[in-house]
Protein backbone atom coordinates (compact mmCIF):
# COMPACT_ATOMS: atom_id res chain seq x y z
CA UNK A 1 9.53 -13.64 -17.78
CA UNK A 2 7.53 -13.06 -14.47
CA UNK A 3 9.82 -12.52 -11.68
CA UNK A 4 7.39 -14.80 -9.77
CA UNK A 5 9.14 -17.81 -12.13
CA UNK A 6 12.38 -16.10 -11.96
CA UNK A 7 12.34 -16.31 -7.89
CA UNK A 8 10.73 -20.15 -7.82
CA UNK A 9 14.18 -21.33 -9.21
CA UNK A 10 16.95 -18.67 -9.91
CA UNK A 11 19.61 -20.61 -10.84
CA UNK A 12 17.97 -22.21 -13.77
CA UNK A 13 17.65 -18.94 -14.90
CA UNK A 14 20.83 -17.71 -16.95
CA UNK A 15 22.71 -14.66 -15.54
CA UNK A 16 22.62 -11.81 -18.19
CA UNK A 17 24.72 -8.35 -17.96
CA UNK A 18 21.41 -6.03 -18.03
CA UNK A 19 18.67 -6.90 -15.79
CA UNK A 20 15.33 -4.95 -16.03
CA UNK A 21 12.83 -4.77 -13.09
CA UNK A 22 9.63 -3.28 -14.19
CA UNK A 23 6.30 -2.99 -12.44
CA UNK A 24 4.24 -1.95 -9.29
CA UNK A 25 4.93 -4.77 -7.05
CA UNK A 26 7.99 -3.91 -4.95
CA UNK A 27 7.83 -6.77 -2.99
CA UNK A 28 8.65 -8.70 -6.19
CA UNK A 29 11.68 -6.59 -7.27
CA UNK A 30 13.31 -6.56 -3.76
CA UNK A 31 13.03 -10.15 -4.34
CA UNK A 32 14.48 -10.65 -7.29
CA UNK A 33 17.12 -7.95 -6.38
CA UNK A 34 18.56 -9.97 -3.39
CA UNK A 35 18.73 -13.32 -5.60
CA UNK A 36 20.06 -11.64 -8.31
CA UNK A 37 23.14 -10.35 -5.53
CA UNK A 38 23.17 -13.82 -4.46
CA UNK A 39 24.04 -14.94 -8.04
CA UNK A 40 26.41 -12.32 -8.76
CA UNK A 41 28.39 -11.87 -5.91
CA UNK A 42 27.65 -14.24 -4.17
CA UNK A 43 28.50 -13.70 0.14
CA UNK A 44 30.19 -10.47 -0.60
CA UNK A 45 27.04 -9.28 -1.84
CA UNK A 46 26.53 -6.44 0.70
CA UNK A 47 29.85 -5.48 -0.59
CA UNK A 48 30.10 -4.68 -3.99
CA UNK A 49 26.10 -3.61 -4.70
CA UNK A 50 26.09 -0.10 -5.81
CA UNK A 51 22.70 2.10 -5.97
CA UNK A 52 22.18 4.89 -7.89
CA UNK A 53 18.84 6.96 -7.53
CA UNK A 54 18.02 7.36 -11.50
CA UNK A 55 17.28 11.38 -10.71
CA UNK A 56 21.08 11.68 -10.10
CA UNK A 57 22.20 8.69 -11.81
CA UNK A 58 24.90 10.40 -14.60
CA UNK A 59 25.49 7.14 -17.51
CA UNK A 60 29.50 7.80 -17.48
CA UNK A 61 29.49 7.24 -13.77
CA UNK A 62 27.49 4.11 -13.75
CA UNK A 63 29.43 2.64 -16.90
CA UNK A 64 33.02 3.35 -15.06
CA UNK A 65 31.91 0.82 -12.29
CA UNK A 66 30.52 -1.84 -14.62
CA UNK A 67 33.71 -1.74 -16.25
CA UNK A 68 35.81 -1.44 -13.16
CA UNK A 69 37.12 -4.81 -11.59
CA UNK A 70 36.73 -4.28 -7.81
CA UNK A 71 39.84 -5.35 -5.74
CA UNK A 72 37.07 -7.67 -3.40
CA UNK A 73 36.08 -9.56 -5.93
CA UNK A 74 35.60 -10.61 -9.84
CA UNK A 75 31.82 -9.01 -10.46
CA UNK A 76 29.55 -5.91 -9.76
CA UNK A 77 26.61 -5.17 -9.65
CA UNK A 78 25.40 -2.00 -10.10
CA UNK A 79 21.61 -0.75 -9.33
CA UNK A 80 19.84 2.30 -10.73
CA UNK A 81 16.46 2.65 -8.69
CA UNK A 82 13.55 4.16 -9.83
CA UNK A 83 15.33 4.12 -13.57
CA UNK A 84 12.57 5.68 -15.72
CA UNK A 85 13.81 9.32 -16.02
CA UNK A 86 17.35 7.81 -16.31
CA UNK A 87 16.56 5.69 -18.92
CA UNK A 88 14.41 8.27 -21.12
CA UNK A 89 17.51 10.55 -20.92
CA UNK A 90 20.20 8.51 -21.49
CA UNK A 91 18.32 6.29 -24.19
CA UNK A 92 21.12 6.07 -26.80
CA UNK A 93 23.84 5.88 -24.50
CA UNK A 94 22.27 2.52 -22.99
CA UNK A 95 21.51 1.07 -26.43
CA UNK A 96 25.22 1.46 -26.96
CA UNK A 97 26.07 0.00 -23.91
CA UNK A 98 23.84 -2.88 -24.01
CA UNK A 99 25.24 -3.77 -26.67
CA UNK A 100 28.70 -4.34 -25.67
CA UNK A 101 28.28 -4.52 -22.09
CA UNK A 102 30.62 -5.45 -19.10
CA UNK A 103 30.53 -9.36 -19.21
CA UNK A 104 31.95 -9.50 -15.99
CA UNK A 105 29.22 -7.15 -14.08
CA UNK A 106 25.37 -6.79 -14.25
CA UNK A 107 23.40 -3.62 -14.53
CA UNK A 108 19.73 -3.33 -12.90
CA UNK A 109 16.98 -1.13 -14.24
CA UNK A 110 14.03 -0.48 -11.40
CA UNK A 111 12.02 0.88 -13.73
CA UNK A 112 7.68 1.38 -13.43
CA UNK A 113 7.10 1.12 -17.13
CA UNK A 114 9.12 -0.77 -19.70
CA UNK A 115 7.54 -0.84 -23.28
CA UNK A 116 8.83 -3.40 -25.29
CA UNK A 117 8.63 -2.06 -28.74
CA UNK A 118 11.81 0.54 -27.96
CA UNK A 119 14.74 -0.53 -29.30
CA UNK A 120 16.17 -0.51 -26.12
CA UNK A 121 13.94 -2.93 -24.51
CA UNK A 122 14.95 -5.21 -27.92
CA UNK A 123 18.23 -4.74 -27.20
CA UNK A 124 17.65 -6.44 -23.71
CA UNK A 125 15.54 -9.22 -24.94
CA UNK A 126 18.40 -10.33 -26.72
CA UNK A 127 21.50 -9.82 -24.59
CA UNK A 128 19.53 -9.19 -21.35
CA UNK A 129 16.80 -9.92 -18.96
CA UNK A 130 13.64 -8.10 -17.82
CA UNK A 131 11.53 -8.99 -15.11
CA UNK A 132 8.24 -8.27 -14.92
CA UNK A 133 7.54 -7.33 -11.23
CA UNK A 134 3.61 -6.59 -12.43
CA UNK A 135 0.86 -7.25 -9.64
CA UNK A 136 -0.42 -10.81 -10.25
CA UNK A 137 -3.67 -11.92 -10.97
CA UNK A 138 -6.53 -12.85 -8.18
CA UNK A 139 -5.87 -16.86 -9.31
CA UNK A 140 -1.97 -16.55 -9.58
CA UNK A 141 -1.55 -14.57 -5.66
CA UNK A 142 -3.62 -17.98 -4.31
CA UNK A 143 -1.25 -19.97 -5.73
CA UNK A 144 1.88 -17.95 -4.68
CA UNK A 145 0.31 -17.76 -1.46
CA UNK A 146 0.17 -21.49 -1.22
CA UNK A 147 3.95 -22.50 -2.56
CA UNK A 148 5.16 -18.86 -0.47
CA UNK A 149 3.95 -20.65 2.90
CA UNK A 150 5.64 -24.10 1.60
CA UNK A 151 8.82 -23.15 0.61
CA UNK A 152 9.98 -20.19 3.26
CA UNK A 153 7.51 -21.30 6.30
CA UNK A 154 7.65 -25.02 5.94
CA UNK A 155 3.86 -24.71 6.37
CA UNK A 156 0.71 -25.78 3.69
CA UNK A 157 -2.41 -23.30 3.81
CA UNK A 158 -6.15 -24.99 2.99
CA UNK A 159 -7.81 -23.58 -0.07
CA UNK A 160 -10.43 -21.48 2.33
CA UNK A 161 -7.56 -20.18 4.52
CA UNK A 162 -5.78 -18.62 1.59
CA UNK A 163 -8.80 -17.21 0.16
CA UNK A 164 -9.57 -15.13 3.72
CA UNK A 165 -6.40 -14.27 3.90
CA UNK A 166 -5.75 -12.25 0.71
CA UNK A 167 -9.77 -11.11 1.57
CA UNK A 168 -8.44 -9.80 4.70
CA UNK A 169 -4.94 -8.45 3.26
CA UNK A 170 -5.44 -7.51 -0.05
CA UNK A 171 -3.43 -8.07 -2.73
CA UNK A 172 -0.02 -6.98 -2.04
CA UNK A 173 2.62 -9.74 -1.44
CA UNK A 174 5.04 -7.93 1.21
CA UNK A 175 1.73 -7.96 3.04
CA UNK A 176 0.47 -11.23 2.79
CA UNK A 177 4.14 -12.45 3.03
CA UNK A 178 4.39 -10.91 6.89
CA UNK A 179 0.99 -12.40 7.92
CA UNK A 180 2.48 -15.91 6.52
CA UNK A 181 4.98 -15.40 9.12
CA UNK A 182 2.92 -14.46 11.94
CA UNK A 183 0.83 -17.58 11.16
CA UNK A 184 3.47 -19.62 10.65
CA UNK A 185 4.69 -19.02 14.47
CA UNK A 186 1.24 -19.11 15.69
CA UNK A 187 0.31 -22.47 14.59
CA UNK A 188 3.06 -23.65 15.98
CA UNK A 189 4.21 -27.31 15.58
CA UNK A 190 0.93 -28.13 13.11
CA UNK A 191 1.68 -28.36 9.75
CA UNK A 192 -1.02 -26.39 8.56
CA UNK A 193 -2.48 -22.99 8.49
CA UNK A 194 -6.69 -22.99 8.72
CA UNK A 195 -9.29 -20.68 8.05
CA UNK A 196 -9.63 -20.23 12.26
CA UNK A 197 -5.84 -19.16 12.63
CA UNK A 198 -6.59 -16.48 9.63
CA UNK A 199 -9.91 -15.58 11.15
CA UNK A 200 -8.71 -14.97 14.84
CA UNK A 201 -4.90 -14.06 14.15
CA UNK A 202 -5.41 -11.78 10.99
CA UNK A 203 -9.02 -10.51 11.22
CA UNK A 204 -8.91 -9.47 14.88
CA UNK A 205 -11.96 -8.62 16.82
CA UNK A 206 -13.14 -7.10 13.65
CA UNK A 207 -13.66 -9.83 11.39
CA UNK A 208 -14.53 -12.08 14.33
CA UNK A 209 -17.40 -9.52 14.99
CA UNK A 210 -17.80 -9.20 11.15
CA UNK A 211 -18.49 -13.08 11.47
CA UNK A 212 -20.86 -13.33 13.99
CA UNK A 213 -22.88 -10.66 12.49
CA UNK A 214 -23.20 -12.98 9.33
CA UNK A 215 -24.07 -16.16 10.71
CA UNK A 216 -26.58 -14.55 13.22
CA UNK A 217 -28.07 -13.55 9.83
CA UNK A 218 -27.88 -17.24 8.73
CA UNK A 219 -29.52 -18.18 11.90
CA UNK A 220 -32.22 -15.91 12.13
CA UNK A 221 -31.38 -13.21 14.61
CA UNK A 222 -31.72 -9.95 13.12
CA UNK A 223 -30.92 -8.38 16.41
CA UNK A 224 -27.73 -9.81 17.36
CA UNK A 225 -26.10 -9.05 13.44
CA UNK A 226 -27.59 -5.69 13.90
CA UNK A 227 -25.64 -4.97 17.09
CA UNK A 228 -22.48 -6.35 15.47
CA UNK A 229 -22.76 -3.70 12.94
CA UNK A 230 -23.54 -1.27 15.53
CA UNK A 231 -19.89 -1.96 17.17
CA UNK A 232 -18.11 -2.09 13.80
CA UNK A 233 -19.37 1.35 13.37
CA UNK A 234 -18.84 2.99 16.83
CA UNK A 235 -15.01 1.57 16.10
CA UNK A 236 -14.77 3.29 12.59
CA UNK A 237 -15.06 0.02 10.58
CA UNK A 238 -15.40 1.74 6.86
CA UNK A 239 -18.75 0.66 5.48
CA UNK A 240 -17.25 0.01 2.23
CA UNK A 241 -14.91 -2.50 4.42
CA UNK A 242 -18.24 -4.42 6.35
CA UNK A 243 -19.89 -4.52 2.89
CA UNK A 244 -16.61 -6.13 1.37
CA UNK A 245 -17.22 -9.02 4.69
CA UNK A 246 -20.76 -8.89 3.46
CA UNK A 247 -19.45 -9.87 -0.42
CA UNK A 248 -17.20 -12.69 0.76
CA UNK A 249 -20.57 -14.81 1.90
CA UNK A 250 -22.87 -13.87 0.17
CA UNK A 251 -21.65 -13.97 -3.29
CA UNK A 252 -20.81 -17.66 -2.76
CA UNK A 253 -24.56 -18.23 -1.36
CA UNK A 254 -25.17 -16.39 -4.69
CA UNK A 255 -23.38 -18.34 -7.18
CA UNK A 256 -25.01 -21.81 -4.91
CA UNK A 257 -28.15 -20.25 -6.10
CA UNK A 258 -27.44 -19.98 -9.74
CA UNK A 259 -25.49 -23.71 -9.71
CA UNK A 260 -28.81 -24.90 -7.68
CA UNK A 261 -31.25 -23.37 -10.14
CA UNK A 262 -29.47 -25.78 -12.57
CA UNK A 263 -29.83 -28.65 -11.21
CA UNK A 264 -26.66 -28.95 -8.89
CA UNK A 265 -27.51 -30.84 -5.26
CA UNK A 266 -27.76 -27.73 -2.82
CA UNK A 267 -25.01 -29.09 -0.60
CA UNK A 268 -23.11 -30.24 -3.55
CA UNK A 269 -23.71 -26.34 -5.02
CA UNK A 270 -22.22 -24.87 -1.65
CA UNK A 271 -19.26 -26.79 -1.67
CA UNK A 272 -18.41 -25.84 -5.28
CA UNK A 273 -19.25 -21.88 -4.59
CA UNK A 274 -16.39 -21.96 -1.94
CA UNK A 275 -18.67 -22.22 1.23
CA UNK A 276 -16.47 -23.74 4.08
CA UNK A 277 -17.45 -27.55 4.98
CA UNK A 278 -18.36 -26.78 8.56
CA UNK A 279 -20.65 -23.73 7.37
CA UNK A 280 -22.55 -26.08 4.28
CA UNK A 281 -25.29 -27.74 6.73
CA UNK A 282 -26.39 -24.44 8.58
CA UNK A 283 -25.97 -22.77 4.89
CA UNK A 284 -28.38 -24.55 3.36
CA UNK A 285 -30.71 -24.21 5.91
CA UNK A 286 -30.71 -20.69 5.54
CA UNK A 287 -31.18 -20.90 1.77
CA UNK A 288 -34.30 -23.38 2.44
CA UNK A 289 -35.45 -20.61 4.78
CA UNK A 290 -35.74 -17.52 2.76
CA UNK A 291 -36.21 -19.39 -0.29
CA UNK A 292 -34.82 -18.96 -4.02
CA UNK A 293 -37.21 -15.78 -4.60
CA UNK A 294 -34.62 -13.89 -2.18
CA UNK A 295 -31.35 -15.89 -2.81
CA UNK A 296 -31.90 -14.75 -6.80
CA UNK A 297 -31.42 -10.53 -5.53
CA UNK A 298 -27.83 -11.29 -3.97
CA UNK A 299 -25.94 -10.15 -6.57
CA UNK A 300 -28.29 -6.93 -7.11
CA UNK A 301 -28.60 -6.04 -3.23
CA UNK A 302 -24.44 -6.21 -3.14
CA UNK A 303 -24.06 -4.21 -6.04
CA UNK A 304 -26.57 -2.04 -5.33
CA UNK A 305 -25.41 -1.33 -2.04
CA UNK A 306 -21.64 -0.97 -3.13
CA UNK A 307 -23.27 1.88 -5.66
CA UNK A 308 -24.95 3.63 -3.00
CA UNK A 309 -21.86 3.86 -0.99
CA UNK A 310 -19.96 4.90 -3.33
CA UNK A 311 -21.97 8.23 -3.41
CA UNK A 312 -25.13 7.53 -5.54
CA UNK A 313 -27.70 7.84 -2.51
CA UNK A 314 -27.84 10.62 0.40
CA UNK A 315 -28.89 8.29 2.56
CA UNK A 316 -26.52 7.54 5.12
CA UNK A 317 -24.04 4.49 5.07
CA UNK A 318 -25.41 3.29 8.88
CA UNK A 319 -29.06 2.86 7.04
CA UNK A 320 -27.98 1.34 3.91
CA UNK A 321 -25.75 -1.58 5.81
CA UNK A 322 -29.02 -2.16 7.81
CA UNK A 323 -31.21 -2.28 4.87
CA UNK A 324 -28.99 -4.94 3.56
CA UNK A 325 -29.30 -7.04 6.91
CA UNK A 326 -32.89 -6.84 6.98
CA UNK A 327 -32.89 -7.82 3.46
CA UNK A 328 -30.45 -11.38 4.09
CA UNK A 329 -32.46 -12.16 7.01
CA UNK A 330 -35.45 -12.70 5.19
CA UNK A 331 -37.79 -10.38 6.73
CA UNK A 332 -38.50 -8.10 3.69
């Protein structure tokens, strides 16, 4: 099971005597952690939680308080953090255990890997639980996103806000979890969070500058996006970072073009590539203005670009972000 389905409705879920937490995301296992404590011990949770680091971690020590009754209450639980050298040298000892474990305490693995064709790891699909606290996929953070800001901030996020958001934050959910906050409190008494609250809130002067750069492109003035890139620079913007603002617009002008070039309405091409409704009328005007020639070499200026950057060319990452701007605004 994904901890992400574990966390959406814990108490469906049925208490086991070994929990494993395995994966990358911490977020996700300090999650599941602090529900799990909720479970087991309920308000004296602070209480009787025991961690052991798994470098110190001895198996004799850890099985004594599993099987010892503490006078504050009827469970334990004990933790081992970061498990993996615990578990690789205490192997047998835990297949025994997990066997015949404690049914009145739960043990926790934090572990990073957890192959599941051990015999310890069958051991635990039958008598236990593991979690798997694994990054999630682009589609499945938009969604979490989305029922994160329902459920804990009492707030709804539109489609395009969420998408500039994880843009802007990146992928992990600790992250994007704090900025919900912030939003949350800045919106104040609306009920939901828009792309402008993300733009101005998250972004910063950055991706507000970042922004004006692009739609002075839209409209025509080289000059203006050219001195926006000028300040991101001088401020030690990474070029791979302006490029990745660059990707968020134009790929969806992009995919327009290949949806247009088969026979979907322009507008009606816009709003399915993601473009926001307030941006689709000077959008397409833009697209009319360079023309489909140009609109067809997104994909290849972006990649190509990325390439270069990425230490293919010599020539220097100020030039190459300029080539690109000449290239959107139509002039070459």
């Amino acid at each position: 099971m994904h901890a992400s389905a574990f966390l959406k409705n814990p108490q469906k879920t049925e208490l086991r005597p070994v929990v494993v937490l395995y994966g990358s995301e911490r977020y996700l296992k300090l999650e599941a952690l602090e529900r799990l404590a909720q479970l087991v011990l309920g308000d004296e949770s602070e209480d009787l939680l025991t961690k052991h680091s798994g470098k110190d971690a001895e198996l004799k020590t850890i099985c004594d308080e599993l099987l010892t009754i503490s006078m504050w209450g009827d469970s334990r639980l004990v933790l081992v953090e970061d498990a993996d050298e615990f578990v690789s040298k205490n192997r047998n000892g835990l297949e025994k255990y997990c066997q015949s474990p404690s049914q009145k305490s739960v043990l926790v693995l934090d572990v990073k890997s957890w192959p599941k064709n051990t015999k310890l790891a069958k051991i635990v699909a039958k008598s236990g639980l593991d979690l798997d606290c694994g990054e999630l996929k682009p589609g499945e953070i938009a969604r979490w996103v989305v029922e994160r800001a329902d459920a804990t901030h009492s707030k709804k996020i539109s489609r395009p806000a969420t998408q500039l958001l994880i843009e802007l934050t990146g992928n992990h959910l600790g992250q994007l979890d704090q900025e919900l906050s912030k939003l949350s409190v800045y919106v104040g008494e609306r009920d939901q969070i828009e792309t402008d609250d993300v733009r101005k809130l998250v972004g910063g002067w950055k991706t507000e500058t970042t922004w004006t750069m692009v739609n002075s492109l839209r409209d025509g003035d080289l000059g203006t996006a050219l001195q926006c890139l000028d300040k991101l620079l001088i401020a030690g913007e990474a070029p791979q970072k302006i490029l990745g603002g660059l990707n968020y617009v134009y790929r969806k002008l992009a995919k327009t073009t290949d949806l247009s070039a088969h026979g979907t309405p322009l507008n009606a091409a816009l709003k399915q590539a993601g473009v926001f409704p307030r941006d689709i009328p000077p959008a397409s005007g833009y697209l009319r203005r360079i023309g489909r020639g140009r609109a067809e070499q997104f994909y290849s200026w972006l990649a190509t670009t990325d390439n270069q950057l990425k230490g293919t060319s010599r020539v220097e990452p100020r030039i190459l972000l300029e080539q690109l701007l000449v290239r959107f605004s139509g002039r070459i």
